[in-house]
C-alpha atoms as a PDB file:
ATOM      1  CA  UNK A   1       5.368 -13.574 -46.172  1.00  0.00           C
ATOM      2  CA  UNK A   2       3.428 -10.385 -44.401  1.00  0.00           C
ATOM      3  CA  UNK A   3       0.375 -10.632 -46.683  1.00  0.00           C
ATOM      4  CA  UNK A   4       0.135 -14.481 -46.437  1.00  0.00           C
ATOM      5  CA  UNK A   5       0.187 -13.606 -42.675  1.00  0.00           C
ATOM      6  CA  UNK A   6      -2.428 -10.987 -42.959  1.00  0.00           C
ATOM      7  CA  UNK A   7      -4.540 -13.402 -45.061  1.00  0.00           C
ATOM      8  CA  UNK A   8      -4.655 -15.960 -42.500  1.00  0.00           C
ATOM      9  CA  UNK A   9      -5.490 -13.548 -40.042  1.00  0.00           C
ATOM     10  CA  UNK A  10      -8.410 -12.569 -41.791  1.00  0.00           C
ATOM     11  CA  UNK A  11      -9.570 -16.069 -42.644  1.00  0.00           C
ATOM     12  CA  UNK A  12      -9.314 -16.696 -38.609  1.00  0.00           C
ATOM     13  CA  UNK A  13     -10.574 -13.121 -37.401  1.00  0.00           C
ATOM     14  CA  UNK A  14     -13.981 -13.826 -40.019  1.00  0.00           C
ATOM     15  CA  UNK A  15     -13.829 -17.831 -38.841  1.00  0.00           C
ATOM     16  CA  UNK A  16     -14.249 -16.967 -35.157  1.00  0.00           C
ATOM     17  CA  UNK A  17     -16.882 -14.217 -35.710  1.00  0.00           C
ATOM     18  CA  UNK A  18     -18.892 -16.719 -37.909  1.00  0.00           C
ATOM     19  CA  UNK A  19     -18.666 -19.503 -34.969  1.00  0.00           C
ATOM     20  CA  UNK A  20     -19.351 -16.882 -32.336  1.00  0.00           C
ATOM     21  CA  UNK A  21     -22.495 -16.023 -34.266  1.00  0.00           C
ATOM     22  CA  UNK A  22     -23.804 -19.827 -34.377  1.00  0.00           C
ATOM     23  CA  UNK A  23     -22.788 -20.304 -31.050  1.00  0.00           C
ATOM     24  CA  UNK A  24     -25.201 -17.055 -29.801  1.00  0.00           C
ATOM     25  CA  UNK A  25     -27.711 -18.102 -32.491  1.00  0.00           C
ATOM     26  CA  UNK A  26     -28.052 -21.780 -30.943  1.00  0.00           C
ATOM     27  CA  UNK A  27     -28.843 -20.139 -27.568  1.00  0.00           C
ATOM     28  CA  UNK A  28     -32.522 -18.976 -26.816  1.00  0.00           C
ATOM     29  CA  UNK A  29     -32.287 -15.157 -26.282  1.00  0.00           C
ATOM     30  CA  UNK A  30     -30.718 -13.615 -23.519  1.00  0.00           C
ATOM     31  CA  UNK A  31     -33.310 -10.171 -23.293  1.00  0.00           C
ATOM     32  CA  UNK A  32     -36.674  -9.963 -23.686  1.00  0.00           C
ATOM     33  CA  UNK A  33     -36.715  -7.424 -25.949  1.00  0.00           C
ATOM     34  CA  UNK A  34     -36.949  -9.119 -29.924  1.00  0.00           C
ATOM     35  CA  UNK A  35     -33.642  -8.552 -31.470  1.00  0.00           C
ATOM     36  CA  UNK A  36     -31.740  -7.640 -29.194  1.00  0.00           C
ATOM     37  CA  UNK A  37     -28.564  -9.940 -28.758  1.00  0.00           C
ATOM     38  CA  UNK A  38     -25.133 -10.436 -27.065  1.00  0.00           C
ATOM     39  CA  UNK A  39     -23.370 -10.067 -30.213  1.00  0.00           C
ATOM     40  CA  UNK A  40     -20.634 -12.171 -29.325  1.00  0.00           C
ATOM     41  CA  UNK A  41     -19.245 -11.982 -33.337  1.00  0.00           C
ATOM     42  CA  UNK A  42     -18.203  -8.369 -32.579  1.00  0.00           C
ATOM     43  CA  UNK A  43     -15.095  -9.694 -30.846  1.00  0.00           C
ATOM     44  CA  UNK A  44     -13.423 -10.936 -34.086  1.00  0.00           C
ATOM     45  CA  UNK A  45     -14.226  -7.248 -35.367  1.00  0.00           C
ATOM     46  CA  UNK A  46     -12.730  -5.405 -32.157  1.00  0.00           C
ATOM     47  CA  UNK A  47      -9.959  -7.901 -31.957  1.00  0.00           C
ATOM     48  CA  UNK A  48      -9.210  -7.274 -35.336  1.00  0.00           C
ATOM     49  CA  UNK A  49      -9.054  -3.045 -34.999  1.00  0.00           C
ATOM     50  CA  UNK A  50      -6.700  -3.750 -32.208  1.00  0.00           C
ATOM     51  CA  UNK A  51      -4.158  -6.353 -33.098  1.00  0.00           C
ATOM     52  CA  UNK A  52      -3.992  -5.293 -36.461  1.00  0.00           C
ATOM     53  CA  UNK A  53      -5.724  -2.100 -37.892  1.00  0.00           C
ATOM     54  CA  UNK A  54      -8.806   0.059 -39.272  1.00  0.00           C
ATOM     55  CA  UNK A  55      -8.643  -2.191 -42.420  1.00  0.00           C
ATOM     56  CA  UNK A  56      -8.057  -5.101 -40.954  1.00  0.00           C
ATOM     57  CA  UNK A  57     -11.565  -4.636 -39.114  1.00  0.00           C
ATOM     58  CA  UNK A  58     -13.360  -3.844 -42.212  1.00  0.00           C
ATOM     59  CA  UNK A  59     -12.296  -6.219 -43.922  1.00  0.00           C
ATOM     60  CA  UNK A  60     -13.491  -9.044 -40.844  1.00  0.00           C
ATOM     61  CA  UNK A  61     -17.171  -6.925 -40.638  1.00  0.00           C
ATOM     62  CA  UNK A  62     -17.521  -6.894 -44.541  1.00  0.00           C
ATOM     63  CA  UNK A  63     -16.453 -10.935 -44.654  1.00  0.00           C
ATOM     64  CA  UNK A  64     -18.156 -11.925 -41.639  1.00  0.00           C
ATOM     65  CA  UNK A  65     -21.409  -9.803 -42.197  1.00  0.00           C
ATOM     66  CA  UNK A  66     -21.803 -11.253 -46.276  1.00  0.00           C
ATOM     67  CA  UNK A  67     -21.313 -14.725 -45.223  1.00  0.00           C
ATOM     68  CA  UNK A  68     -23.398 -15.008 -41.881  1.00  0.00           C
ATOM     69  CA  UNK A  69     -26.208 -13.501 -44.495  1.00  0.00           C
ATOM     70  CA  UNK A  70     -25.563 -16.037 -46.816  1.00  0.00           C
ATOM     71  CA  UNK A  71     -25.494 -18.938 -44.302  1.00  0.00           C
ATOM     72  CA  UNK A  72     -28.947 -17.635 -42.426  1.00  0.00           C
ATOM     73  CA  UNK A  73     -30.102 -17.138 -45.962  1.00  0.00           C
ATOM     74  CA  UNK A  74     -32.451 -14.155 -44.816  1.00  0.00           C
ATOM     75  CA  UNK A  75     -32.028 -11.629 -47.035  1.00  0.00           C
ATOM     76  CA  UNK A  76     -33.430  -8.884 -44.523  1.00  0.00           C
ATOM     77  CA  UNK A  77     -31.499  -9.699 -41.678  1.00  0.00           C
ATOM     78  CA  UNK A  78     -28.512 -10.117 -44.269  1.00  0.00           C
ATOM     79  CA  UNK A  79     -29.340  -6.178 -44.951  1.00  0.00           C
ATOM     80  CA  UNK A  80     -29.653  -5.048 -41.243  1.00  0.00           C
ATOM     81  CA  UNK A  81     -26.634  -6.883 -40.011  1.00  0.00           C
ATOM     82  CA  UNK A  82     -24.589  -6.046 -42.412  1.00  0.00           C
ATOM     83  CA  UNK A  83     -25.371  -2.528 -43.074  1.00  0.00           C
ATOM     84  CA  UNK A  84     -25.271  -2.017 -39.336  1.00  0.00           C
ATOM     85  CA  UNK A  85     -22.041  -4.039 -39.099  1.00  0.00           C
ATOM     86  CA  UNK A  86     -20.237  -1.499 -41.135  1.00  0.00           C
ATOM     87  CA  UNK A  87     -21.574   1.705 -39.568  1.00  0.00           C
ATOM     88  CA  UNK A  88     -20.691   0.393 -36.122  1.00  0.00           C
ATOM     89  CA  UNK A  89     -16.985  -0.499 -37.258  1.00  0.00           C
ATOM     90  CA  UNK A  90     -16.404   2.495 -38.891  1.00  0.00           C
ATOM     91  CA  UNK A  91     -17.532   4.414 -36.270  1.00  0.00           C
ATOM     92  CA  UNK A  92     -15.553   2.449 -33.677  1.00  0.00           C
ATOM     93  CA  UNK A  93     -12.659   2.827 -36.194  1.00  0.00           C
ATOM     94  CA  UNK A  94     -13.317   6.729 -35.443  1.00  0.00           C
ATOM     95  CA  UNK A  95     -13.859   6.577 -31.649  1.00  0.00           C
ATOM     96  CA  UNK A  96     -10.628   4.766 -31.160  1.00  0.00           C
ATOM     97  CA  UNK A  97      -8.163   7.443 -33.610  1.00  0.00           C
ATOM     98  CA  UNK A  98     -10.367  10.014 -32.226  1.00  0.00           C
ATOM     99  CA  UNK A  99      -9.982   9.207 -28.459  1.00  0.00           C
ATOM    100  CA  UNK A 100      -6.372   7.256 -28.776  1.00  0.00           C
ATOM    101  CA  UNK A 101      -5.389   7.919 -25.240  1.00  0.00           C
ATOM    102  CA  UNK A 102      -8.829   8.683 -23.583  1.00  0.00           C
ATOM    103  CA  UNK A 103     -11.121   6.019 -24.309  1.00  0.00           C
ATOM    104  CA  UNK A 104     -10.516   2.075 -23.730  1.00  0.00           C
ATOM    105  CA  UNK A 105     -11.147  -0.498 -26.120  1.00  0.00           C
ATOM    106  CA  UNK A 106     -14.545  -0.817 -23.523  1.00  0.00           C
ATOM    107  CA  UNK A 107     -15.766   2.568 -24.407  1.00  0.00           C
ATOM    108  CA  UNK A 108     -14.939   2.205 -28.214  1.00  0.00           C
ATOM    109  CA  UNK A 109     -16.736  -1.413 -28.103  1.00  0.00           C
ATOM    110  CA  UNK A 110     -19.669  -0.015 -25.762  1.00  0.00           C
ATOM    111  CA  UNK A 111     -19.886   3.009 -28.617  1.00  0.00           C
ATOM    112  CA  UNK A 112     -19.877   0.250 -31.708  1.00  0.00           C
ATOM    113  CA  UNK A 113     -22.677  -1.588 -29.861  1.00  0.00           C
ATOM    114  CA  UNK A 114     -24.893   1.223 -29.195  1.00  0.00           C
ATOM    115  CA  UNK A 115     -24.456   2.867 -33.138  1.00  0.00           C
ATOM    116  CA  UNK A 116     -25.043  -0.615 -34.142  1.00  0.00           C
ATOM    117  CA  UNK A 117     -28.520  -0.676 -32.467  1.00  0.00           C
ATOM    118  CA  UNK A 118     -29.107   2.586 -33.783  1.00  0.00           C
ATOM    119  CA  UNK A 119     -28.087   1.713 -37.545  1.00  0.00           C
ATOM    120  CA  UNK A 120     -29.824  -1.399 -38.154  1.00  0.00           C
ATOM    121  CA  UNK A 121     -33.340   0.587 -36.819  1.00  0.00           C
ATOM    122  CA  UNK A 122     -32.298   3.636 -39.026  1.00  0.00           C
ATOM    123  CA  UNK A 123     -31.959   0.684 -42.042  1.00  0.00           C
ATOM    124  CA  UNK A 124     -34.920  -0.580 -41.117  1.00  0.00           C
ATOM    125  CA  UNK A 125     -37.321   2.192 -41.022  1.00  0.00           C
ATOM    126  CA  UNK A 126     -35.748   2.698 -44.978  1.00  0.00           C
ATOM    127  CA  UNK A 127     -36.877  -0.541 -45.572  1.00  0.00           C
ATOM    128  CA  UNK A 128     -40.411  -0.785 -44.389  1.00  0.00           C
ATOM    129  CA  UNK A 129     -41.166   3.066 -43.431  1.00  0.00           C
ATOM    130  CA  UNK A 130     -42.551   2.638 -39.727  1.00  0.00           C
ATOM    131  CA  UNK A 131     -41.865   5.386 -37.295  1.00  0.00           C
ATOM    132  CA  UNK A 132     -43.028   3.262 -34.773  1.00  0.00           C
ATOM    133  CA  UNK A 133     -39.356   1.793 -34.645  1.00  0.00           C
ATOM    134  CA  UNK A 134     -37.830   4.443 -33.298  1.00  0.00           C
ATOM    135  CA  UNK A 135     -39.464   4.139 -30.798  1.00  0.00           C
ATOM    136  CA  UNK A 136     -37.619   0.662 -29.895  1.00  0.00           C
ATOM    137  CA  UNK A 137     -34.779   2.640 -29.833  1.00  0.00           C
ATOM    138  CA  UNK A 138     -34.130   3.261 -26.302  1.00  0.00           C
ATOM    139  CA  UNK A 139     -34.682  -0.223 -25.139  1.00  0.00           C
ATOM    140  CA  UNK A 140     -31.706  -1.421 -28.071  1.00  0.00           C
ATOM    141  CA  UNK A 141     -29.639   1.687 -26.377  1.00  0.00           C
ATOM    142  CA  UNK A 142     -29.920   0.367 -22.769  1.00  0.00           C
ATOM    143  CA  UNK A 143     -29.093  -3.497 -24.074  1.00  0.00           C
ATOM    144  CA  UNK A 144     -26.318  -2.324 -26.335  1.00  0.00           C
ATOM    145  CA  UNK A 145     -24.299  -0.661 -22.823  1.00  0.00           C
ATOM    146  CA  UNK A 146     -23.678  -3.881 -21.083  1.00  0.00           C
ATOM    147  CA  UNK A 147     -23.702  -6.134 -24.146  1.00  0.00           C
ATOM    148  CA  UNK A 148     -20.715  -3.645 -25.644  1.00  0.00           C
ATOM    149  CA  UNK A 149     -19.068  -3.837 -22.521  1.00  0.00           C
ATOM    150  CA  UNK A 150     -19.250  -7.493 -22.135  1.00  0.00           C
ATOM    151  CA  UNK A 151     -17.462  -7.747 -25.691  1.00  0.00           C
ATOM    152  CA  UNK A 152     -15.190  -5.089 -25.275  1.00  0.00           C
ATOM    153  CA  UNK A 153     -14.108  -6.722 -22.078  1.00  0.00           C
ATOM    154  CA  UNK A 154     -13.767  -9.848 -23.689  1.00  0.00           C
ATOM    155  CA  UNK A 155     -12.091  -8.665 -26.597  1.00  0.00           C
ATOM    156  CA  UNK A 156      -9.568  -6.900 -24.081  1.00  0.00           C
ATOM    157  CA  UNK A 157      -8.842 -10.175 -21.718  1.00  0.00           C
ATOM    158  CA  UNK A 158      -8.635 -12.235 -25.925  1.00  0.00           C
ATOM    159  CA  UNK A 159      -6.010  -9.471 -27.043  1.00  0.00           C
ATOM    160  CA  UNK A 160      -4.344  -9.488 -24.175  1.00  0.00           C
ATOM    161  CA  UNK A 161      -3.654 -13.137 -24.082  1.00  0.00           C
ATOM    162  CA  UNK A 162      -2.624 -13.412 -27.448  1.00  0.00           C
ATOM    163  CA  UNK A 163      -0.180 -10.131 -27.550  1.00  0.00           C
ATOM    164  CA  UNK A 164       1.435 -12.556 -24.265  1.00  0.00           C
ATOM    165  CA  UNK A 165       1.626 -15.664 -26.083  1.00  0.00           C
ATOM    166  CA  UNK A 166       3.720 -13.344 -28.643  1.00  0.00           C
ATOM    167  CA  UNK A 167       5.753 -12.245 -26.534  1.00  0.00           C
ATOM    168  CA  UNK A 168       6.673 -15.302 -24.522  1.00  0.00           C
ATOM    169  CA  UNK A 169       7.580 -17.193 -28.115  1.00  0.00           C
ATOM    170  CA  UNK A 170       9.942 -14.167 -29.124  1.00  0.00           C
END
């Protein structure tokens, strides 16, 4: 009964993230700077690292980041996102055991945004060998702070909600 529980978790954790992502990609963007986005998908991914576990989160960022690829059908952004996606959950997987009783799901979610940013530059410059893209990365830095806190805070207020609704039905 756990795993069929765990299953469905997934399936909802990597369901949300993929609306969340439509929902932002239906929206003109929010900065002026090309690329840079809300990233309003993360939640499933933080949510996931702290209802459930390190795993758990993987397992959403791998799911999510294949199949939001697939559906845009752009095999470049496919590689950024999801190569980013990974790096940023495993280092937020790190922040939070590292910093357990020091840093907030806000700092772990503002940390996730900002090495995402950095990742999917680092991938980039692999890919088409431009230095000039590093030099982007300060802008991505100062968008990733308040976007990271805007989904950690959200991903807070969305955990906290449902641990209630657990409680109050026993």
């Amino acid at each position: 009964m756990k795993t069929n529980r765990r299953v469905t978790s997934l399936a909802l954790f990597v369901s949300v993230g993929l609306v969340l992502n439509i929902i932002e990609n239906s929206f003109p963007p929010l900065f002026p700077i090309p690329g840079a986005k809300l990233g309003l998908a993360n939640i499933a991914t933080v949510m996931a690292l702290y209802l459930y576990d390190s795993t758990m989160a993987l397992e959403v960022a791998i799911i999510r980041g294949l199949l939001g690829g697939i559906l845009r059908g752009n095999v470049m952004g496919l590689i950024l996102s999801f190569s980013a996606g990974l790096v940023s959950t495993a280092f937020m997987i790190g922040v939070k055991a590292a910093g357990k009783r020091h840093v907030s799901i806000l700092g772990v979610s503002i940390a996730g945004a900002v090495v995402h940013n950095i990742a999917q530059i680092s991938v980039a410059f692999l890919l088409i060998r431009e230095t000039a893209l590093f030099l982007y990365t300060p802008y991505m830095i100062l968008v990733a702070i308040p976007t990271g806190l805007f989904i950690g805070y959200a991903s807070r207020k969305t955990c906290s909600s449902l641990e209630n609704l657990t409680l109050a039905k026993g």
